[in-house]
Protein backbone atom coordinates (compact mmCIF):
# COMPACT_ATOMS: atom_id res chain seq x y z
CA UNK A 1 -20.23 -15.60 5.18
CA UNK A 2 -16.33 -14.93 6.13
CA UNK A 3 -15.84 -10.80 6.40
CA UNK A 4 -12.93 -9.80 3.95
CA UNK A 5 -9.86 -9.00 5.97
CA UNK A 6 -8.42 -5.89 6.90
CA UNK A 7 -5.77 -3.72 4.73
CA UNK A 8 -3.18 -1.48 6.08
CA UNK A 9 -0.75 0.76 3.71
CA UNK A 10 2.19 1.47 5.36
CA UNK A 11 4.63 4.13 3.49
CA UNK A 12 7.72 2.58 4.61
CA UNK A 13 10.36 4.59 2.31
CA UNK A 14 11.19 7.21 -0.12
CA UNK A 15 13.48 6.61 -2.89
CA UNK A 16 13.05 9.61 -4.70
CA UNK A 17 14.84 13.58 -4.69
CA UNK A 18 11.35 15.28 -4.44
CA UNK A 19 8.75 15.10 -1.46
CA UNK A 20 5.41 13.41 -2.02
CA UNK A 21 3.22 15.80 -3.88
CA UNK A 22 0.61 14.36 -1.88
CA UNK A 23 2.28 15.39 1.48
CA UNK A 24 2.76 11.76 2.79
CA UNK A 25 5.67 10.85 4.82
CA UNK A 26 7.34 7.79 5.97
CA UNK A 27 5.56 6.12 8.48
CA UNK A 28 2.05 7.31 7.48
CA UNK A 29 0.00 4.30 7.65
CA UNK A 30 -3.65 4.02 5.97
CA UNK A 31 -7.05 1.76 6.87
CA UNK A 32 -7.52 0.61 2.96
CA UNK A 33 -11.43 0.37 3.84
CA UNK A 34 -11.69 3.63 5.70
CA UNK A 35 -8.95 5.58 4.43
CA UNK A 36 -8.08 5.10 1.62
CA UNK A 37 -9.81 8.47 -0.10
CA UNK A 38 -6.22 10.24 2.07
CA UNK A 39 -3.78 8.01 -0.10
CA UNK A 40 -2.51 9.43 -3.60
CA UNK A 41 -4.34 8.14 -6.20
CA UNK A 42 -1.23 7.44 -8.56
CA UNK A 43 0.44 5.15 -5.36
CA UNK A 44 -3.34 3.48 -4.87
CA UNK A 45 -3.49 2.90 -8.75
CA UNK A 46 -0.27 0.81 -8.28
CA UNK A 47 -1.44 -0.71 -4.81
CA UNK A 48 -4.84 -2.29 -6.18
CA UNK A 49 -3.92 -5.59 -7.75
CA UNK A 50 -2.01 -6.14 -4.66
CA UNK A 51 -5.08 -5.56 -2.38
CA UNK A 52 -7.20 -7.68 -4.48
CA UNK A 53 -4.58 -10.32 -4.40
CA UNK A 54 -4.04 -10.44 -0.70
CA UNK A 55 -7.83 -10.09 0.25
CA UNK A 56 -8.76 -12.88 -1.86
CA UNK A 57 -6.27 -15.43 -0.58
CA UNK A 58 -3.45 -15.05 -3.09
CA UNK A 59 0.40 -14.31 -1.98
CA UNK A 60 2.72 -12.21 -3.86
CA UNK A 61 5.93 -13.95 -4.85
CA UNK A 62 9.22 -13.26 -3.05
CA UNK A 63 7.02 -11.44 -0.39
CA UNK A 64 6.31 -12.58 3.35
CA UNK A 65 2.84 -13.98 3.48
CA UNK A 66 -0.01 -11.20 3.74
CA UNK A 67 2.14 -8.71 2.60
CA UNK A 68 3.26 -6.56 -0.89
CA UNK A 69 5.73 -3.92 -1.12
CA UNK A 70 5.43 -1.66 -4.43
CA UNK A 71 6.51 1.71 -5.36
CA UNK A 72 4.53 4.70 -6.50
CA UNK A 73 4.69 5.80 -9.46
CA UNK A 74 5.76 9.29 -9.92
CA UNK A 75 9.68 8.93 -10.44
CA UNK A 76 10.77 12.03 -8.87
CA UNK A 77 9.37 10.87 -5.10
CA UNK A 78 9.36 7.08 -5.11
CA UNK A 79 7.59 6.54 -2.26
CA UNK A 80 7.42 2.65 -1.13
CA UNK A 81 4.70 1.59 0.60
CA UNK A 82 3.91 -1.56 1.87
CA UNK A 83 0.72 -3.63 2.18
CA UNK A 84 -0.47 -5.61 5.04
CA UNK A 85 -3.15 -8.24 5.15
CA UNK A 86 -4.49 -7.79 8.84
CA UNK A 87 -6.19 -10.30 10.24
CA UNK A 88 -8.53 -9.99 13.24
C-alpha cells in the first residue's frame, strides 16, 4: 500500500488591511498531517478540496503541478496561502 504524500501550507501573502485574527504571518508554513489543528479554521475550510485533490493525484488548473494557491476567507485579512504536495 503507497503512504499518502505529504502536505505543506505555506502563507505566502496578505492581501488584506487587517492582520490575521489568527496571528499568522507570511512565511508561516504548516505540516497538514501534524499541524494542521495551528491553521485558522476559516483558511483550512477553503484549503480542503485542494488537499484532497492534490493527495489523491488530481492537479489544479492553471497551477504548477503539486501545488494550489487560494485565499482565506475573511475579507478584511486575505491571507494567501499556498499548498504543496511534498513528496518523499
Amino acid at each position: 500500500m503507497s503512504r499518502r504524500p505529504k502536505i505543506r501550507l505555506t502563507l505566502i501573502d496578505r492581501k488584506g488591511p487587517c492582520g490575521c485574527h489568527r496571528g499568522h504571518k507570511v512565511g508561516d508554513s504548516f505540516d497538514f498531517d501534524t499541524e494542521r489543528g495551528k491553521l485558522c479554521p476559516m483558511a483550512m475550510h477553503v484549503a480542503f478540496p485542494y488537499i484532497d485533490i492534490l493527495r489523491y493525484g488530481g492537479n489544479i488548473p492553471n497551477q504548477p503541478e503539486g501545488t494550489a494557491v487560494f485565499c482565506c476567507p475573511d475579507v478584511d485579512t486575505i491571507n494567501v496561502f499556498k499548498i504543496e504536495k511534498v513528496e518523499d
